[in-house]
Protein backbone atom coordinates (compact mmCIF):
# COMPACT_ATOMS: atom_id res chain seq x y z
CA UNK A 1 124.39 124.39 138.94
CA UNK A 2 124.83 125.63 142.74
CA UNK A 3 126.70 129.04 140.92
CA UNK A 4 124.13 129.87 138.55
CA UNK A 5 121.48 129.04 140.85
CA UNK A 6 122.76 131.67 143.33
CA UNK A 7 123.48 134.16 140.27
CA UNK A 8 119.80 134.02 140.00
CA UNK A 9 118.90 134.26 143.51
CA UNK A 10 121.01 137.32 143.65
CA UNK A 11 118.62 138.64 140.69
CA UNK A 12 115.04 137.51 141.95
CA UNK A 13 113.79 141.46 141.93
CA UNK A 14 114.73 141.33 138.03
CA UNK A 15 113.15 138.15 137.47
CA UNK A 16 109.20 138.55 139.58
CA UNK A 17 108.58 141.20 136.69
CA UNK A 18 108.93 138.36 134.24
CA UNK A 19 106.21 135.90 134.16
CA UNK A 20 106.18 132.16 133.91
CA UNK A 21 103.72 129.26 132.64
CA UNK A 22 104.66 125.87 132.66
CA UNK A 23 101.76 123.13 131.10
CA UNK A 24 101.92 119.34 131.98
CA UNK A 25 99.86 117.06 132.34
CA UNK A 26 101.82 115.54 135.14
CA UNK A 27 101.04 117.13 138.85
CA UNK A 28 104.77 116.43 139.87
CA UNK A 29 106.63 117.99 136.81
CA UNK A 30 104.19 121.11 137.73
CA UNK A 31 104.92 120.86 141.38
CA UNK A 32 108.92 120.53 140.72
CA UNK A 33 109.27 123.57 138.38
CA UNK A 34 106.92 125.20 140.60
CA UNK A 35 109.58 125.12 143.79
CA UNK A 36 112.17 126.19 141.27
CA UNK A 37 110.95 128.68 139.43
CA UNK A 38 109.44 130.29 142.58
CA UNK A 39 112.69 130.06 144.64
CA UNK A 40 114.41 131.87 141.68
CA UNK A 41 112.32 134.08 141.99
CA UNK A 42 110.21 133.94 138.67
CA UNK A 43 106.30 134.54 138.93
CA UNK A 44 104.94 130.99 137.86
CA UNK A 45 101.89 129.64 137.41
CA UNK A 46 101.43 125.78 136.30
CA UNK A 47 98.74 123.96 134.53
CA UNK A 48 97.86 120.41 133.90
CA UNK A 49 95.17 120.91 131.40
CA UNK A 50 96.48 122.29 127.85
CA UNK A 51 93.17 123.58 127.04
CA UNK A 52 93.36 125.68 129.94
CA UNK A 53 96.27 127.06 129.39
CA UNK A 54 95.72 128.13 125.72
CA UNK A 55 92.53 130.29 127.56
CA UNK A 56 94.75 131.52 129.73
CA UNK A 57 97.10 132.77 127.36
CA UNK A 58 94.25 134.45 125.46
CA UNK A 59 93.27 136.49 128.46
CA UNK A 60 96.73 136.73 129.92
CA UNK A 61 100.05 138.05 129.56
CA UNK A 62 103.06 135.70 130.03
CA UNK A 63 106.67 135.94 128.88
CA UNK A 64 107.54 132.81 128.82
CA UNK A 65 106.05 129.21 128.54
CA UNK A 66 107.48 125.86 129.33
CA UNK A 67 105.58 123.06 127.27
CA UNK A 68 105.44 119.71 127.62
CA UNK A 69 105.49 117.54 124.38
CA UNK A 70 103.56 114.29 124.87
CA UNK A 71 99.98 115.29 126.60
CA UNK A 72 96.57 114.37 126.87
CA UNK A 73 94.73 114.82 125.70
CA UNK A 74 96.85 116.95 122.57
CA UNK A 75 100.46 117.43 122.39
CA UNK A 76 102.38 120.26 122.80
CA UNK A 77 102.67 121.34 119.33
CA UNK A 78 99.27 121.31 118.47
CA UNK A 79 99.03 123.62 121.85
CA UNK A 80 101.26 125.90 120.27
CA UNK A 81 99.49 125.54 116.74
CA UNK A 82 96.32 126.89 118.54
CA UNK A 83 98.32 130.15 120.55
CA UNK A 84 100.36 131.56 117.35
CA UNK A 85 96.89 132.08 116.06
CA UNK A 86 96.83 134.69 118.13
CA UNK A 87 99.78 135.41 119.95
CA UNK A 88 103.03 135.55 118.25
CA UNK A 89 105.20 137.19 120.80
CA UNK A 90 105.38 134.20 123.39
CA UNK A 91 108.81 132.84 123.78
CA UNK A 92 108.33 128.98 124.13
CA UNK A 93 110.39 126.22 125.40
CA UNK A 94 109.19 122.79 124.87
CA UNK A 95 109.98 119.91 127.06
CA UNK A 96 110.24 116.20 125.77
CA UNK A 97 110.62 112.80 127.96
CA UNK A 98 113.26 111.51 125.56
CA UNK A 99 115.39 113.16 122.33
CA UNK A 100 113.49 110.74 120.12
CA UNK A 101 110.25 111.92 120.68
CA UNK A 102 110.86 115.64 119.94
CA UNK A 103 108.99 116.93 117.11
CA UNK A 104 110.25 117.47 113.64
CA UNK A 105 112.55 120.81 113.30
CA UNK A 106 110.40 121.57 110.61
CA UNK A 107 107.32 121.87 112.67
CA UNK A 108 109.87 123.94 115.74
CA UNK A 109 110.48 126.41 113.02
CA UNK A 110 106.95 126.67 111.80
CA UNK A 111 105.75 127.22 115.12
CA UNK A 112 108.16 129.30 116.20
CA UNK A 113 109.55 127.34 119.15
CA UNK A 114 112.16 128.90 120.59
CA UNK A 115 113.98 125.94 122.36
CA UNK A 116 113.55 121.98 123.91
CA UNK A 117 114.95 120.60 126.41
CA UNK A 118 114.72 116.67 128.16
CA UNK A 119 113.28 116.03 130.94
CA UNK A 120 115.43 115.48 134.02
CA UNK A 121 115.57 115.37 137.77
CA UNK A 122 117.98 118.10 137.81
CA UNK A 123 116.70 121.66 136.12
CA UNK A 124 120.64 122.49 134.56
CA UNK A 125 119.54 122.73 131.19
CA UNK A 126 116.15 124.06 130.97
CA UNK A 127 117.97 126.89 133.92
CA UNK A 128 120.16 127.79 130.91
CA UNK A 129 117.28 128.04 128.06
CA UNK A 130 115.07 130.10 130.65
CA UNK A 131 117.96 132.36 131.38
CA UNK A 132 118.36 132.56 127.30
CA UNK A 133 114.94 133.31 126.85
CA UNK A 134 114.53 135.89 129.58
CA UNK A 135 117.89 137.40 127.96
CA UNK A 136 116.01 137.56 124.96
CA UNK A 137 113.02 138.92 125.86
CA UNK A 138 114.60 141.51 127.84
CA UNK A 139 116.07 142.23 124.17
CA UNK A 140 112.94 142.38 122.19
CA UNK A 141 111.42 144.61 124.82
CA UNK A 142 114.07 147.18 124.49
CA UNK A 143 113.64 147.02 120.94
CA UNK A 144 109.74 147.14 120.85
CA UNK A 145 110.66 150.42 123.25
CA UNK A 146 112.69 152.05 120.80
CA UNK A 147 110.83 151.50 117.61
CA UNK A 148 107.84 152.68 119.32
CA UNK A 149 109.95 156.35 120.37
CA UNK A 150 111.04 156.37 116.87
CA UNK A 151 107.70 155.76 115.56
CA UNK A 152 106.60 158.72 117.71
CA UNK A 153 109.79 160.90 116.50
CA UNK A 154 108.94 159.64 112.86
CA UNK A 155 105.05 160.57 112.96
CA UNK A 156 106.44 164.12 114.89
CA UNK A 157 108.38 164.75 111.86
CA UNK A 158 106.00 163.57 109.43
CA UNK A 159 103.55 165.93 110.50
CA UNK A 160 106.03 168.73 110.78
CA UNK A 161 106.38 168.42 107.03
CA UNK A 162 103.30 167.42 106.08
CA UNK A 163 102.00 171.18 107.54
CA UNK A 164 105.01 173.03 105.54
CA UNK A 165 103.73 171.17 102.44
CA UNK A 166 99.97 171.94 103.11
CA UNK A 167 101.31 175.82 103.92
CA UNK A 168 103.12 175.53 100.17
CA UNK A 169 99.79 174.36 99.16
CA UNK A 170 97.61 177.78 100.32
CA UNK A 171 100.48 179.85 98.69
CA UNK A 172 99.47 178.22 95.42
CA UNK A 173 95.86 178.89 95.75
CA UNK A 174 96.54 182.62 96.82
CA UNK A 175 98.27 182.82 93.40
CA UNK A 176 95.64 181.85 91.21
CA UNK A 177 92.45 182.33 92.98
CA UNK A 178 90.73 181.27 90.06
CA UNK A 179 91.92 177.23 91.67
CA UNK A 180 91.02 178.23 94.79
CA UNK A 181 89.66 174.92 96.60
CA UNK A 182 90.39 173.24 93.28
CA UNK A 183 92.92 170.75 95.24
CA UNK A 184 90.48 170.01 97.76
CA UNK A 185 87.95 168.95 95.31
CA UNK A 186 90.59 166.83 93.04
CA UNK A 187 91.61 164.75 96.22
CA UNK A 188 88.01 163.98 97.36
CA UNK A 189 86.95 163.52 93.63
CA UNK A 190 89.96 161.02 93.53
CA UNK A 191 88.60 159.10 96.24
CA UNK A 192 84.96 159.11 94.88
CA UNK A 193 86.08 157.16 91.62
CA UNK A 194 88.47 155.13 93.32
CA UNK A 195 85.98 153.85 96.24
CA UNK A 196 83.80 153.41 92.72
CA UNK A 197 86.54 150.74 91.27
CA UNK A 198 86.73 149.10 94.47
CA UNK A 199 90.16 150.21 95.41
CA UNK A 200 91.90 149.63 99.15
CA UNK A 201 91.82 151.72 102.01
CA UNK A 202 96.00 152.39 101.38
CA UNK A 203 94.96 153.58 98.24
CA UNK A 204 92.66 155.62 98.80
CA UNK A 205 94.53 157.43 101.54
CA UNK A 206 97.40 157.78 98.89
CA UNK A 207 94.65 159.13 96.25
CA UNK A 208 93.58 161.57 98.76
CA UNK A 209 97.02 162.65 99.49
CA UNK A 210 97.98 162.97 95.91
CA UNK A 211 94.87 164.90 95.24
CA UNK A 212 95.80 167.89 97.83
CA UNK A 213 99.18 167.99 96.31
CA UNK A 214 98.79 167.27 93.12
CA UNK A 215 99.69 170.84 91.60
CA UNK A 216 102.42 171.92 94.81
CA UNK A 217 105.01 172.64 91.22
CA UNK A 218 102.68 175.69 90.37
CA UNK A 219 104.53 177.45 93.49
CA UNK A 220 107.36 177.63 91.08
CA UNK A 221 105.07 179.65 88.11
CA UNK A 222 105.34 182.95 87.68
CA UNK A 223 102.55 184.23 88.96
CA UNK A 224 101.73 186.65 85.87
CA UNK A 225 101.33 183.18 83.77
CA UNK A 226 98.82 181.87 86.63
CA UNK A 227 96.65 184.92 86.39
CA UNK A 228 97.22 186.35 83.47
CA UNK A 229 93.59 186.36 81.79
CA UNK A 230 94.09 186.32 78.20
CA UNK A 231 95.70 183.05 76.34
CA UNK A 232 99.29 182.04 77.07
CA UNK A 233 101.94 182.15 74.49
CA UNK A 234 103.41 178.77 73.47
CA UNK A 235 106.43 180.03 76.45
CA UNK A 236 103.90 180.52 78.70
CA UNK A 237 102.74 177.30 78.10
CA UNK A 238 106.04 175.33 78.41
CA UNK A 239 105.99 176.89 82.01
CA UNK A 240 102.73 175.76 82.94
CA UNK A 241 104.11 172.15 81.98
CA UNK A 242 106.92 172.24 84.14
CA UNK A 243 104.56 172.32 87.18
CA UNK A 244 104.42 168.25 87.22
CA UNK A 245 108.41 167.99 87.38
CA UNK A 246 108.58 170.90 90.13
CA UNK A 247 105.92 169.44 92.28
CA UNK A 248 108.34 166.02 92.23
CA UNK A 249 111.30 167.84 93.23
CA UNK A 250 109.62 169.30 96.44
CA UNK A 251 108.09 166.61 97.92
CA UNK A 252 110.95 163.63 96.83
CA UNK A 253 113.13 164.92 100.05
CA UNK A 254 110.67 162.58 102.23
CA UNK A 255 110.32 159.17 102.27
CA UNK A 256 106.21 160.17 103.49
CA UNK A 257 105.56 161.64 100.17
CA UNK A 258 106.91 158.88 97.86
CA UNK A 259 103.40 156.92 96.90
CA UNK A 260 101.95 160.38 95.71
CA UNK A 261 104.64 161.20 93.34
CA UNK A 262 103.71 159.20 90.28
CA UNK A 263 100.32 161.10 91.22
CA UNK A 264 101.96 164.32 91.08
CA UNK A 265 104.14 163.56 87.92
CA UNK A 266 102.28 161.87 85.56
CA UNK A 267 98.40 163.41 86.33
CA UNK A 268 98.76 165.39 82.80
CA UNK A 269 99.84 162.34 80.77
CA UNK A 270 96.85 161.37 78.29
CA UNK A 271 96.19 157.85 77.77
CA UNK A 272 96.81 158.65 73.70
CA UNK A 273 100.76 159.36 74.81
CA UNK A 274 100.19 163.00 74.15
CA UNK A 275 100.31 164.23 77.55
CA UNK A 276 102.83 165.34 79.51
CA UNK A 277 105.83 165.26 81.25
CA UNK A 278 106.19 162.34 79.73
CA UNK A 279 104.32 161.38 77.05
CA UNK A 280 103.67 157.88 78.89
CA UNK A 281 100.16 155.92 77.07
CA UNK A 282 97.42 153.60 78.42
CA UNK A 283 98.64 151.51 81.56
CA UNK A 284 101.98 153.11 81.48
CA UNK A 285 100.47 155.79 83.08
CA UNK A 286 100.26 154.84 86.99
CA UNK A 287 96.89 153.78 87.71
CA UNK A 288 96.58 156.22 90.55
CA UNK A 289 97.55 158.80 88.13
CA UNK A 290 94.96 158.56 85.62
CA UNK A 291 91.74 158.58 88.63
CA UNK A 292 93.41 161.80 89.26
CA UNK A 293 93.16 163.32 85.55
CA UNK A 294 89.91 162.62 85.78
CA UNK A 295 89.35 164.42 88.97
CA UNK A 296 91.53 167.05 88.12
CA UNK A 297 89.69 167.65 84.10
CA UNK A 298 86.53 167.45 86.04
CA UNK A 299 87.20 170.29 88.07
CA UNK A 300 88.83 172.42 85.48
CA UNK A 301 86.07 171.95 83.66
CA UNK A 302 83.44 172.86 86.23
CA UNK A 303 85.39 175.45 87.58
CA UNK A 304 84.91 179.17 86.33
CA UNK A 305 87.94 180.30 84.51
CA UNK A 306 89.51 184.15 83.71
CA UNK A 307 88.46 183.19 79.92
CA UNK A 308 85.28 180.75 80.43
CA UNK A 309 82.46 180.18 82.90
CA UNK A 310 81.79 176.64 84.31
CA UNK A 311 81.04 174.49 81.55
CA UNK A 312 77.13 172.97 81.91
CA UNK A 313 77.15 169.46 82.97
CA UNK A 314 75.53 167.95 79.83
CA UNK A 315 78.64 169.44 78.05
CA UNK A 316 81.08 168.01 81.04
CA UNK A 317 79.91 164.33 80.14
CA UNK A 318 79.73 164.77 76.18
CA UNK A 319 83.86 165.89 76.86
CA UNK A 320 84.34 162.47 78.71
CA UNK A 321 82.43 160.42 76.49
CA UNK A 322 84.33 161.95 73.28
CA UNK A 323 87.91 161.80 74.82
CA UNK A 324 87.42 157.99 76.54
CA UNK A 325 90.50 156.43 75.26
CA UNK A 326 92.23 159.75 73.73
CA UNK A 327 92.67 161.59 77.41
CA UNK A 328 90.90 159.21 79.76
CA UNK A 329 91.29 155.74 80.32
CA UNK A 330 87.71 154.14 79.08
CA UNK A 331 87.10 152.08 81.47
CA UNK A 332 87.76 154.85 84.41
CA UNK A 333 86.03 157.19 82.40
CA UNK A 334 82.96 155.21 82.23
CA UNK A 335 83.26 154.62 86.19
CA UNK A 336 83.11 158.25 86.37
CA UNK A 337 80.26 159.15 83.77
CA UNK A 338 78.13 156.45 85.75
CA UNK A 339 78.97 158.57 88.87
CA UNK A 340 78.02 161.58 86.80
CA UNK A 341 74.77 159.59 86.01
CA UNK A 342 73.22 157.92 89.66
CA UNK A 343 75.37 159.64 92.46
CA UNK A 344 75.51 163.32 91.00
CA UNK A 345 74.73 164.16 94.83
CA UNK A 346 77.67 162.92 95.57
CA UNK A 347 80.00 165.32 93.59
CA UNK A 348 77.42 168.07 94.67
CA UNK A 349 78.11 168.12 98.24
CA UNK A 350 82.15 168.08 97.23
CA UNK A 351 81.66 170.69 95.06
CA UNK A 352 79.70 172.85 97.74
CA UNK A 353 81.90 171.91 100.54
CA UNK A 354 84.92 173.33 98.90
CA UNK A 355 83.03 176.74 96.98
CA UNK A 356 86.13 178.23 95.22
């Protein structure tokens, strides 16, 4: 006891940046660990009301608490029921008059109590678990430290790519400037009929995403099949369709792309099975997928092309009402027509935002 009392002695600069609270509803177990905490050097505070001391962990940081079992006017555990609702970082150490009356291990676990101890006149054992815990702490701060700097080096990176892909993505629109915009359009289009289905936020984000980069593969078309004005040979054609497959193979070296890739794969599958790359039908498609073929016909069809002007709008809807279960899924291409229908303003200000 007298040796590791003096080892922590030696370390009482280490241990004032590391703060204490002990709760007991008896003034003299407060007043004991109080002297001993303090002459180790530990920054302590001690409370005798457990309601208190739940406030004070609301609107306080502490490292560590020490936790008597048996209170009034609630017990320990139902102390530390109320603090994980909020706080699930606090390393605890509960403190029982006799072995017997410790709670169930079942209920340590659930409430993620990291140690008990007895009660005693001498502080031998709970001087051990406090030395654990600070040990431990120490531990998950250096941890918390370096997932945060890799979380900054990650998100560094991240962005780093996510420019070179977005710089792929202008290439492709120089190309053909017939689809100039058109990305743009698709991705907020996307998130139009998704918010319309009531899909999440993650979701959306990922629609959006998908949207912008939904056609990156065309950077590997020649660009006399992207602009060539007159109709492509069945060669030409087979090109075109590789786009989907390319478009995978550039963005499936990062981990940040990998939610938009059935996006960018399967977005010219039909729900019939005659789409491609391949030839998936109904809810084999990814669901994500098929909001984006309707986005991406949409605009195509809107959109003046080499051999067309923009088709008129009451032609745009007929198209989606006669391929509902052929190209589109029904019940996404109803969401959309209703769109079409009440909240044409909507796709308005997208389409003027982004004027190819």
């Amino acid at each position: 006891m007298r040796k590791s009392l003096q080892n922590i002695q030696n370390s009482t600069n280490d241990n004032s940046n590391y703060k204490i609270l002990a709760v007991d509803d008896e003034q003299g177990i407060i007043d004991s660990l109080s002297i001993f905490l303090k002459r180790s050097g530990y920054n302590f505070t001690g409370i005798t009301d457990p309601q208190e001391a739940i406030e004070r962990v609301r609107n306080e940081h502490f490292d560590l608490m020490i936790l008597d079992f048996i209170m009034t006017p609630f017990h320990g555990d139902q102390v530390v029921e109320e603090i994980r609702k909020f706080n699930k970082e606090l390393y605890i150490l509960l403190l029982t008059g006799h072995k017997d009356l410790a709670p169930p291990l079942e209920t340590i676990k659930r409430l993620d109590i990291q140690g008990y101890c007895e009660k005693s006149d001498k502080f031998d054992q709970l001087l051990l678990l406090i030395e654990s815990g600070i040990k431990s702490i120490e531990q998950m701060h250096e941890i918390k430290k370096i997932n945060e700097q890799l979380k900054d080096t990650y998100e560094k990176l991240e962005q780093a790519y996510l420019e070179s892909i977005e710089t792929l993505r202008y290439t492709v629109e120089a190309k053909d400037t017939y689809t100039r915009g058109h990305s743009d359009r698709v991705s907020e289009l996307s998130v139009l009929i998704g918010k319309k289905v009531g899909l999440s936020e993650q979701d959306l984000r990922t629609l959006q995403i998908g949207g912008l980069f939904h056609d990156i593969g065309k950077i590997g078309v020649p660009d006399t099949i992207l602009q060539k004005e007159s109709k492509l040979t069945d060669d030409e054609y087979s090109e075109i369709k590789n786009h989907p497959s390319i478009g995978v193979h550039i963005l499936s070296n990062a981990t940040i792309f990998k939610d938009i890739i059935p996006i960018v794969k399967h977005h010219h599958e039909r729900y019939d099975g005659h789409g491609y790359p391949s030839q998936l039908k109904g809810e084999e498609i990814p669901y994500l997928a098929r909001i984006t073929a309707i986005a991406d016909s949409f605009d195509a069809m809107t959109s003046r092309r080499s051999y067309r002007d923009a088709l008129p709008l009451d032609v745009v809807k007929e198209e989606f009402r006669k391929n509902k279960g052929t190209q589109f899924d029904p019940e996404l291409a109803d969401a959309f027509l209703d769109i079409l229908e009440n909240h044409f303003d909507e796709i308005k200000e997208i389409q003027d935002k982004y004027v190819g």
